[in-house]
PDB file of N, CA and C in Angstrom:
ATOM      1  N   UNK A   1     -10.523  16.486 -25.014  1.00  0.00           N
ATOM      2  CA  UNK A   1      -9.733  15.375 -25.445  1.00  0.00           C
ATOM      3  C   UNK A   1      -8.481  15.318 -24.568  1.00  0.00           C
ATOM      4  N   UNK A   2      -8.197  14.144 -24.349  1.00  0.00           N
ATOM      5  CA  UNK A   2      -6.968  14.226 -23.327  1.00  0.00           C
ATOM      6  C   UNK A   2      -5.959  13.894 -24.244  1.00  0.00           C
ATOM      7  N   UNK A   3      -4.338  14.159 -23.513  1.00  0.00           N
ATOM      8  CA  UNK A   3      -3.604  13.732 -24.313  1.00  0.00           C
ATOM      9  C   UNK A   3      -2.532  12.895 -23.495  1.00  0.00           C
ATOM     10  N   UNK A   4      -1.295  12.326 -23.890  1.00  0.00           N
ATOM     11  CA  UNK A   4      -0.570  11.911 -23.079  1.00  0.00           C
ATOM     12  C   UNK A   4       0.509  12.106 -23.796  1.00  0.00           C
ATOM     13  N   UNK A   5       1.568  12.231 -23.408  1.00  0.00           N
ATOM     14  CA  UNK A   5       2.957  12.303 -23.859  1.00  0.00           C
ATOM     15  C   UNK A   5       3.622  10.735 -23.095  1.00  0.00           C
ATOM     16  N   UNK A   6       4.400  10.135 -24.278  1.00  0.00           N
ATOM     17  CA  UNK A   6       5.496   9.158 -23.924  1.00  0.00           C
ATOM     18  C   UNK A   6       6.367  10.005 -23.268  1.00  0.00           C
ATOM     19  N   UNK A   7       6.587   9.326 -22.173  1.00  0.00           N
ATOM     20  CA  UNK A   7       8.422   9.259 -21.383  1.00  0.00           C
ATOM     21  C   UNK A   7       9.601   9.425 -22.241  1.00  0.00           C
ATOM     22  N   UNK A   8       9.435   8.138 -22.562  1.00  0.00           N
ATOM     23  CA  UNK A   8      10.850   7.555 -23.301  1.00  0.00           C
ATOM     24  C   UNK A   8       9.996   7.482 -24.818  1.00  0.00           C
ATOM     25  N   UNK A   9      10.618   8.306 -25.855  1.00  0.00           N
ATOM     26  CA  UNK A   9      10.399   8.081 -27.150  1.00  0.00           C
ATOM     27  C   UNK A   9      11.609   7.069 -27.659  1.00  0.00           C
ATOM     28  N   UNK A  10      11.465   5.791 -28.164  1.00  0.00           N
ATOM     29  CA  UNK A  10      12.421   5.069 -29.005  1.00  0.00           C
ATOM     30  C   UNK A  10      11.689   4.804 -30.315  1.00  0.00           C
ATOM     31  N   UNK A  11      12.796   4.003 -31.355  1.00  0.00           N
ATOM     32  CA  UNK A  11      12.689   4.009 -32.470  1.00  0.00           C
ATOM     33  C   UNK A  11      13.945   5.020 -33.502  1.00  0.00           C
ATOM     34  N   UNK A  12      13.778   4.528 -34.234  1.00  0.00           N
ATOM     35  CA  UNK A  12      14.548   5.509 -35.412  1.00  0.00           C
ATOM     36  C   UNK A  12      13.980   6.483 -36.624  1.00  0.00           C
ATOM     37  N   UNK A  13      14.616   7.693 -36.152  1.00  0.00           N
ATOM     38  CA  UNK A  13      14.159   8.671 -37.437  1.00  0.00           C
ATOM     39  C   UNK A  13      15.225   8.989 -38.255  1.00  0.00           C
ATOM     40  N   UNK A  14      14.873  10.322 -39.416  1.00  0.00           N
ATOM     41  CA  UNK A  14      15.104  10.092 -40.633  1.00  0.00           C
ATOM     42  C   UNK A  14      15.662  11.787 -40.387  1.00  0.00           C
ATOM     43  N   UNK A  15      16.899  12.061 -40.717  1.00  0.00           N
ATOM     44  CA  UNK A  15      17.377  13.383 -40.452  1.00  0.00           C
ATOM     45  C   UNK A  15      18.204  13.776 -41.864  1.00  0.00           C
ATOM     46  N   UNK A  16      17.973  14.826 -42.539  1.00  0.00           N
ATOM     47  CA  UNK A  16      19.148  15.306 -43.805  1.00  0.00           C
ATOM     48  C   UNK A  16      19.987  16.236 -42.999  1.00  0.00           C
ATOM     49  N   UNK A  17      20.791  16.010 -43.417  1.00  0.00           N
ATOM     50  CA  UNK A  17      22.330  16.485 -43.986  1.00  0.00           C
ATOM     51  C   UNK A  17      23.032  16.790 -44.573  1.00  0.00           C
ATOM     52  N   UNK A  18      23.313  18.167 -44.992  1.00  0.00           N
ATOM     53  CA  UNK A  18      23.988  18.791 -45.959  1.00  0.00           C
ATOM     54  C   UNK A  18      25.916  18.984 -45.901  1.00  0.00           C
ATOM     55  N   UNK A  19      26.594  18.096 -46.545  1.00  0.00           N
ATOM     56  CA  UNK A  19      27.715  17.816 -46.291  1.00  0.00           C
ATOM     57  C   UNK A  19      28.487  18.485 -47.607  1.00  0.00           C
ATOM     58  N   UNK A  20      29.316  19.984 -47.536  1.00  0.00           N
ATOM     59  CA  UNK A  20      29.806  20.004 -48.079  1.00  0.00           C
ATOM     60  C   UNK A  20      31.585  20.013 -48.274  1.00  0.00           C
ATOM     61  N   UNK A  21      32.138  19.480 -49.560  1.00  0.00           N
ATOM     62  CA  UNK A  21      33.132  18.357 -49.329  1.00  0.00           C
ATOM     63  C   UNK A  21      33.887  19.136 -50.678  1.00  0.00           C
ATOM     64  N   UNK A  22      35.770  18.968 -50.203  1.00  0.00           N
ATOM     65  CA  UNK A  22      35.881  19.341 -51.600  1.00  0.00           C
ATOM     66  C   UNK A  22      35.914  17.994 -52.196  1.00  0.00           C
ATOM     67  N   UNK A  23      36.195  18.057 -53.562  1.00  0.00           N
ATOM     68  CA  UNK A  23      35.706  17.344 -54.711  1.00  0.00           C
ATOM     69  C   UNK A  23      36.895  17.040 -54.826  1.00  0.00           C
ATOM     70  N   UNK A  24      37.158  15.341 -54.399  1.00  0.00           N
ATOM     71  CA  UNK A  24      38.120  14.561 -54.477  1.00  0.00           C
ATOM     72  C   UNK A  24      38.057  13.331 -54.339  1.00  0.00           C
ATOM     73  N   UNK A  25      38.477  12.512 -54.721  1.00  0.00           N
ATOM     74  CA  UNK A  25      38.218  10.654 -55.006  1.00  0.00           C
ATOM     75  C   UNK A  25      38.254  10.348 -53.825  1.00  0.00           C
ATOM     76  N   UNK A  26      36.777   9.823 -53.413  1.00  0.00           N
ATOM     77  CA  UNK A  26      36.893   9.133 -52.360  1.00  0.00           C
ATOM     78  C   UNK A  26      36.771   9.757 -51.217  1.00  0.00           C
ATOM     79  N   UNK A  27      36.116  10.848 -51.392  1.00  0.00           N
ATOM     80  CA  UNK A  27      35.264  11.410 -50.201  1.00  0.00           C
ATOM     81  C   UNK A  27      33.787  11.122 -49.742  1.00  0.00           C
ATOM     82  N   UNK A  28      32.897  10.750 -50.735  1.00  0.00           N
ATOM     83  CA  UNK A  28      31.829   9.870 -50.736  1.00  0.00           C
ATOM     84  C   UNK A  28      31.754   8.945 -49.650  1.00  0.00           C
ATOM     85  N   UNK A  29      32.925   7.785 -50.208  1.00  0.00           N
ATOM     86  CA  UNK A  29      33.119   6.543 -49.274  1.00  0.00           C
ATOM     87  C   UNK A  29      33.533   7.007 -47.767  1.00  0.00           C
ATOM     88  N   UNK A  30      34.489   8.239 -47.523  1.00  0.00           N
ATOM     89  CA  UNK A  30      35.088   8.436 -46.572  1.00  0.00           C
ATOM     90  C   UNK A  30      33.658   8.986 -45.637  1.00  0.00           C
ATOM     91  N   UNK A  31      32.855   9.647 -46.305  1.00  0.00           N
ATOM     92  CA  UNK A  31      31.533  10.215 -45.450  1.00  0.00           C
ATOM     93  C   UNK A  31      31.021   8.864 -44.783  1.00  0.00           C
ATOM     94  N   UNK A  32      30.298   8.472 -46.028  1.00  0.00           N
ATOM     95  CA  UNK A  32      29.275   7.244 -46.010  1.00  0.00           C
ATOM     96  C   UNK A  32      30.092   6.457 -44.630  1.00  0.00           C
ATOM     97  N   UNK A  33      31.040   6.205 -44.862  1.00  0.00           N
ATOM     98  CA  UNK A  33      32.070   5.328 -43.849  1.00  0.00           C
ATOM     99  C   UNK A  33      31.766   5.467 -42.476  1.00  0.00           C
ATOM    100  N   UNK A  34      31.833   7.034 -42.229  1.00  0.00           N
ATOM    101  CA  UNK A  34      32.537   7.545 -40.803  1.00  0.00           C
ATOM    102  C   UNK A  34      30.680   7.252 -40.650  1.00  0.00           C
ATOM    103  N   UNK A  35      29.388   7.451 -41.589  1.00  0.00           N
ATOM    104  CA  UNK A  35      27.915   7.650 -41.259  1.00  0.00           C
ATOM    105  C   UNK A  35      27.845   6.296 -40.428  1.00  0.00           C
ATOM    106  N   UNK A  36      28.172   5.333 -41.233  1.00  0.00           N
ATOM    107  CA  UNK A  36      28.026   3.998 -40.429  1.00  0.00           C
ATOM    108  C   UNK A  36      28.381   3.381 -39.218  1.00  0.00           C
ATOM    109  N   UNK A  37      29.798   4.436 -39.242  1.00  0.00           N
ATOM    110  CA  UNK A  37      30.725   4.013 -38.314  1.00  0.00           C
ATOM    111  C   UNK A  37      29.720   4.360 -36.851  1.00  0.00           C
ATOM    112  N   UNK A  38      29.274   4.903 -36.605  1.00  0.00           N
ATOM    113  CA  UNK A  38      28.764   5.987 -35.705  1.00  0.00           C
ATOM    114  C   UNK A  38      27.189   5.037 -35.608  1.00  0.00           C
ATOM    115  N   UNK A  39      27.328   4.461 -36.142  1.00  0.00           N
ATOM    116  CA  UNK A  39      25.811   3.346 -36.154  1.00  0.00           C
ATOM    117  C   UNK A  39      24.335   3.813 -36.433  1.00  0.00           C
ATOM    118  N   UNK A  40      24.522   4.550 -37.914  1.00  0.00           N
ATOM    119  CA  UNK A  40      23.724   5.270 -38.792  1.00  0.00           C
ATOM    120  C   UNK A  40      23.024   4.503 -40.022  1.00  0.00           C
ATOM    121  N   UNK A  41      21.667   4.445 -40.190  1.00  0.00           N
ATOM    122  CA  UNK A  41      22.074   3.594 -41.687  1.00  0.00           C
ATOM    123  C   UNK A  41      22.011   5.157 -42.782  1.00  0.00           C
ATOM    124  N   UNK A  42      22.246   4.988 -43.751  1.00  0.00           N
ATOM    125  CA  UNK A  42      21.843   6.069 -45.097  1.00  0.00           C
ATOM    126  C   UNK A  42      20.945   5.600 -45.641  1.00  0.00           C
ATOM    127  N   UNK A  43      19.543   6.385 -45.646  1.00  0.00           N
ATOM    128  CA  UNK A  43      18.550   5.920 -46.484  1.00  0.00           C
ATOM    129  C   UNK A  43      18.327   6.803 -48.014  1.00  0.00           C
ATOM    130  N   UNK A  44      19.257   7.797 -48.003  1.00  0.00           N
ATOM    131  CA  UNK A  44      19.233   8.085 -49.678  1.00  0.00           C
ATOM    132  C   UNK A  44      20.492   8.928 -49.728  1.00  0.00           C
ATOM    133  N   UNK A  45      20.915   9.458 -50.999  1.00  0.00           N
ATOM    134  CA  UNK A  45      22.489  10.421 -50.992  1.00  0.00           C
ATOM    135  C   UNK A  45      22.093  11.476 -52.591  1.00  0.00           C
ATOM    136  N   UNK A  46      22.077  12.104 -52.392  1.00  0.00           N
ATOM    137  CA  UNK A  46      21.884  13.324 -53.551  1.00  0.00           C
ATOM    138  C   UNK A  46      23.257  14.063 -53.382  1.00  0.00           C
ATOM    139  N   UNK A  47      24.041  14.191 -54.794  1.00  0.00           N
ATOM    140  CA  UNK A  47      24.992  14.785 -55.036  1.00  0.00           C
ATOM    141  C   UNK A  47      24.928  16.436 -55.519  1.00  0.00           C
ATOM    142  N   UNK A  48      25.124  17.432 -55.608  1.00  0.00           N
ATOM    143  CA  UNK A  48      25.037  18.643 -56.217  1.00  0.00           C
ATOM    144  C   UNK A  48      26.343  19.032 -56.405  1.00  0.00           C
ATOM    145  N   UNK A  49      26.672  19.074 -57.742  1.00  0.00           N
ATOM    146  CA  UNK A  49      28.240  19.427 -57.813  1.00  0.00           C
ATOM    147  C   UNK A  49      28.014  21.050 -57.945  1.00  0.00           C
ATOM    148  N   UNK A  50      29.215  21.945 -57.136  1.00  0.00           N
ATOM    149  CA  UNK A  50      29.099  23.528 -56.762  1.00  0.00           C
ATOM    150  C   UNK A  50      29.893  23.785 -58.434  1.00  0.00           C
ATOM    151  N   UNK A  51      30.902  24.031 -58.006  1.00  0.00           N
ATOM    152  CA  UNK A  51      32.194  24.845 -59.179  1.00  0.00           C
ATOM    153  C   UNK A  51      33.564  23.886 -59.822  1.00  0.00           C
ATOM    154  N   UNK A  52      33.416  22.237 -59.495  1.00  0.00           N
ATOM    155  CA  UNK A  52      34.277  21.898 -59.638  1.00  0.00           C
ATOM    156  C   UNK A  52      35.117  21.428 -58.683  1.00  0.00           C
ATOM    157  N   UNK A  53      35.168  22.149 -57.759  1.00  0.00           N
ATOM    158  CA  UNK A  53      36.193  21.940 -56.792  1.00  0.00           C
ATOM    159  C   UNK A  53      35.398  21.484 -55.359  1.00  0.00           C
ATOM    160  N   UNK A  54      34.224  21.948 -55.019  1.00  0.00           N
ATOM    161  CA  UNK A  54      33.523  21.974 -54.188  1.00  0.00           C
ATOM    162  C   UNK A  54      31.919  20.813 -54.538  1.00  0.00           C
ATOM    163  N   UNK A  55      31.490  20.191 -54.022  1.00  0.00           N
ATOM    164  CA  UNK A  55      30.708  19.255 -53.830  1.00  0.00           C
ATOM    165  C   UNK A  55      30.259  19.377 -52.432  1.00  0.00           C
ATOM    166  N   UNK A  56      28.403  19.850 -52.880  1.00  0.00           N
ATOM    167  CA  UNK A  56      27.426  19.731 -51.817  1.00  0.00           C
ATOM    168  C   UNK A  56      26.761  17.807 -51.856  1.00  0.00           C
ATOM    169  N   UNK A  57      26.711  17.129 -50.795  1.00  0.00           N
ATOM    170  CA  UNK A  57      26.131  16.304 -50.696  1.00  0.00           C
ATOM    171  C   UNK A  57      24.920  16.028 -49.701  1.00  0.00           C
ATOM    172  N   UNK A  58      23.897  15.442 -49.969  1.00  0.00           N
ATOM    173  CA  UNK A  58      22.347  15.231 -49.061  1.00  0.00           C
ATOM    174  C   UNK A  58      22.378  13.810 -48.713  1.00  0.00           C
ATOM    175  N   UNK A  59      22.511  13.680 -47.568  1.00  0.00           N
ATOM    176  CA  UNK A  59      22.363  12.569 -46.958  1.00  0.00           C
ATOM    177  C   UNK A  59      21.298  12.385 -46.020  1.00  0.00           C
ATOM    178  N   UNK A  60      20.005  11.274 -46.279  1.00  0.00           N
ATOM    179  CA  UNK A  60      19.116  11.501 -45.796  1.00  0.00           C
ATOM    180  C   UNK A  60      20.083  10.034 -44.576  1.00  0.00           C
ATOM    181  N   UNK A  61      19.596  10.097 -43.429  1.00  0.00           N
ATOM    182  CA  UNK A  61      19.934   9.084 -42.068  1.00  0.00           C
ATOM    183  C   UNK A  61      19.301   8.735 -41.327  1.00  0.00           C
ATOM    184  N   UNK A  62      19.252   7.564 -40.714  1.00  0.00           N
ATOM    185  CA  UNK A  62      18.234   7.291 -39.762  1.00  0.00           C
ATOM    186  C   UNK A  62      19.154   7.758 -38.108  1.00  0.00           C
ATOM    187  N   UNK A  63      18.652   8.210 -37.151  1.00  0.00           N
ATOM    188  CA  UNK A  63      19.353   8.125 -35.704  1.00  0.00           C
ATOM    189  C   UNK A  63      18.235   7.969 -35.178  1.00  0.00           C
ATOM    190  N   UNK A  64      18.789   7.870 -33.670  1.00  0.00           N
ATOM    191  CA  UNK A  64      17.465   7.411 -32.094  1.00  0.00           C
ATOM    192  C   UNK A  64      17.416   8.629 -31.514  1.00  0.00           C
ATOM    193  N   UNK A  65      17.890   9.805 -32.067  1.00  0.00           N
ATOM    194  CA  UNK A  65      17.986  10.583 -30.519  1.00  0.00           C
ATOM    195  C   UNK A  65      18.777  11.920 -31.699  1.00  0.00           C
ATOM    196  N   UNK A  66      18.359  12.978 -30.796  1.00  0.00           N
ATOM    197  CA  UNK A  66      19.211  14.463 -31.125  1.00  0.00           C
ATOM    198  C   UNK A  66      20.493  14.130 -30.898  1.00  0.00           C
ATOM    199  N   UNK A  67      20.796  13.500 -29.792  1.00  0.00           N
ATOM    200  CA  UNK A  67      22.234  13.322 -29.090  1.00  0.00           C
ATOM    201  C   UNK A  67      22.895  12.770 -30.047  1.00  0.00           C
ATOM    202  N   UNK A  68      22.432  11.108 -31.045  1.00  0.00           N
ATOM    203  CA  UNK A  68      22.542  10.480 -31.688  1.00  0.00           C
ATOM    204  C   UNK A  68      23.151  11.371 -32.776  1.00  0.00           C
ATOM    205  N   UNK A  69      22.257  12.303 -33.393  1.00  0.00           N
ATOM    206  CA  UNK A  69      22.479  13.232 -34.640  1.00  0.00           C
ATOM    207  C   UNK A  69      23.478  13.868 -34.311  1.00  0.00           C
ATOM    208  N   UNK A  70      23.884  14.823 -33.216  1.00  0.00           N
ATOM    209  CA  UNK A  70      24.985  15.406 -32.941  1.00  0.00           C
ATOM    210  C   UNK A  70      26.371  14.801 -33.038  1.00  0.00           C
ATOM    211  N   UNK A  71      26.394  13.535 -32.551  1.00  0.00           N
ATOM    212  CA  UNK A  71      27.714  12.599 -32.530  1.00  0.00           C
ATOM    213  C   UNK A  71      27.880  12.272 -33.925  1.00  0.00           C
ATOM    214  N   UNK A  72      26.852  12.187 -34.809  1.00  0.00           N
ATOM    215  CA  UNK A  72      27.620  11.659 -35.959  1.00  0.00           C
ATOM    216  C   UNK A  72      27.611  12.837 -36.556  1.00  0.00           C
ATOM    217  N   UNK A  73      27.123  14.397 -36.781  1.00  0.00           N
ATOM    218  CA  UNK A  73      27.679  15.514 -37.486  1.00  0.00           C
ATOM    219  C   UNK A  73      29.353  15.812 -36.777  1.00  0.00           C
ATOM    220  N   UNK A  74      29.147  15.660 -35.702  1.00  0.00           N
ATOM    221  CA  UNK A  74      30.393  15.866 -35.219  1.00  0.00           C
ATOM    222  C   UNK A  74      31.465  14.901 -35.535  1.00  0.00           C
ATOM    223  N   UNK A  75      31.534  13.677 -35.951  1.00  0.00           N
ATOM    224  CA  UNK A  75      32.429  13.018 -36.532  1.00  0.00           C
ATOM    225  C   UNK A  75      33.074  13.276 -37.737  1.00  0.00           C
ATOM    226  N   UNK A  76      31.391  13.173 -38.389  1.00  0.00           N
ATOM    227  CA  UNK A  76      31.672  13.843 -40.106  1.00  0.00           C
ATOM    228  C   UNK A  76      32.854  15.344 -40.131  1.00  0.00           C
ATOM    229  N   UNK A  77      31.781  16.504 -39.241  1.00  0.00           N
ATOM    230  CA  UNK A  77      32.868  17.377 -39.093  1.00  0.00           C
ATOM    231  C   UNK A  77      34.507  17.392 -39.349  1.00  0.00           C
ATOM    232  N   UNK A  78      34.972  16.043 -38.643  1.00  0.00           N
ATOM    233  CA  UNK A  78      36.115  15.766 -38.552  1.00  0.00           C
ATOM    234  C   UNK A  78      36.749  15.559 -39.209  1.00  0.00           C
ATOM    235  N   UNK A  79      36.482  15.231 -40.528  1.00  0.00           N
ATOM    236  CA  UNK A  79      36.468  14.731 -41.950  1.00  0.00           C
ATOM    237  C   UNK A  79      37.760  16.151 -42.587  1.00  0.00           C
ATOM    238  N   UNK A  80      39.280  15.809 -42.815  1.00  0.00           N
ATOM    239  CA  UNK A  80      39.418  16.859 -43.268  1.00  0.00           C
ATOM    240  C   UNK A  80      38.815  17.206 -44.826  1.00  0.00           C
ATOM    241  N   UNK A  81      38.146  16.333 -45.455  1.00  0.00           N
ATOM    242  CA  UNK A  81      38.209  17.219 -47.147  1.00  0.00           C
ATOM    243  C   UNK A  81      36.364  17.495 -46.623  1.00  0.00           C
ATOM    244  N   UNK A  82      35.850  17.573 -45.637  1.00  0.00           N
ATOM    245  CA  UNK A  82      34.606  18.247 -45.333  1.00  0.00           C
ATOM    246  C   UNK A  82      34.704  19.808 -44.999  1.00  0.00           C
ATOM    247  N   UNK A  83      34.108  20.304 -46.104  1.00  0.00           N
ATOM    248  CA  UNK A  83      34.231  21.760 -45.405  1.00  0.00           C
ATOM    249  C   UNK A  83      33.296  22.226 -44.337  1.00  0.00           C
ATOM    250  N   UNK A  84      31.967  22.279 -44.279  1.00  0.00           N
ATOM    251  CA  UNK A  84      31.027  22.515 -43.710  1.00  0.00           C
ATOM    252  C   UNK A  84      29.815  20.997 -43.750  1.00  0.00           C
ATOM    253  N   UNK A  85      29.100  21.396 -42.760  1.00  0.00           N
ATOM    254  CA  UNK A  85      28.304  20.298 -42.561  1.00  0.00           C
ATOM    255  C   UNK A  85      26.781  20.657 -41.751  1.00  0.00           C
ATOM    256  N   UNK A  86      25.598  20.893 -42.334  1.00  0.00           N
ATOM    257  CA  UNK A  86      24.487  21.526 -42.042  1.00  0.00           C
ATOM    258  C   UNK A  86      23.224  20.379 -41.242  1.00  0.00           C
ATOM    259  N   UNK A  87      22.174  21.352 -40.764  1.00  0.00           N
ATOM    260  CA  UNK A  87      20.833  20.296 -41.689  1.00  0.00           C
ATOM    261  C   UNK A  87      20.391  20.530 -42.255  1.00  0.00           C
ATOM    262  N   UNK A  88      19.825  19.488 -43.774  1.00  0.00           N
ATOM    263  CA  UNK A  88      19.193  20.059 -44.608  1.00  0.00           C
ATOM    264  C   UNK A  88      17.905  20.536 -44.522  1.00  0.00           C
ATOM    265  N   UNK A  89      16.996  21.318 -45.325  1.00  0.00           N
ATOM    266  CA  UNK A  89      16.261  21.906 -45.227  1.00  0.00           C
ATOM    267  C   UNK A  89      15.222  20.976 -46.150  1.00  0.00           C
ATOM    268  N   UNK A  90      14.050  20.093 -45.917  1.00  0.00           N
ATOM    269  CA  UNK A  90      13.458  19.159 -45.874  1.00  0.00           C
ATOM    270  C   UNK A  90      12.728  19.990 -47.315  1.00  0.00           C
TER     271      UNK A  90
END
């Protein structure tokens, strides 16, 4: 059987993200925000509250590219009430 590999892969995939945030009004919006900003859509958001103070969030995303994924963890990163920022584990 032969195979072939594409060159250029385009299109958009679907990457999680484990964003954890302390637990304060309006960190949600401030994520979601900077996700878009970066020209992301969000295709789902799961909350896990830790101890009160701390809030794990799952953000499932669409990007074009690894490169793509990197630029917008690295934005989020930037986020001061973000503490850490993963990928999730599917």
């Amino acid at each position: 059987m032969d195979v072939e590999w594409e060159r250029e892969v385009s299109g958009e995939f679907t990457a999680e993200l484990r964003v954890e945030v302390a637990n304060q009004r309006g960190v949600l919006a401030t994520v979601a925000a900077a996700i878009a900003d970066m020209g992301s859509n969000i295709e789902n958001v799961a909350i896990e509250e830790r101890d009160g103070l701390n809030t794990s969030i799952i953000f499932t995303i669409t990007v074009s590219d690894r490169q793509h994924l990197a630029r917008v963890m690295r934005r989020i990163r930037h986020i001061p009430l973000v503490l850490r920022i993963s990928r999730a584990k599917s």
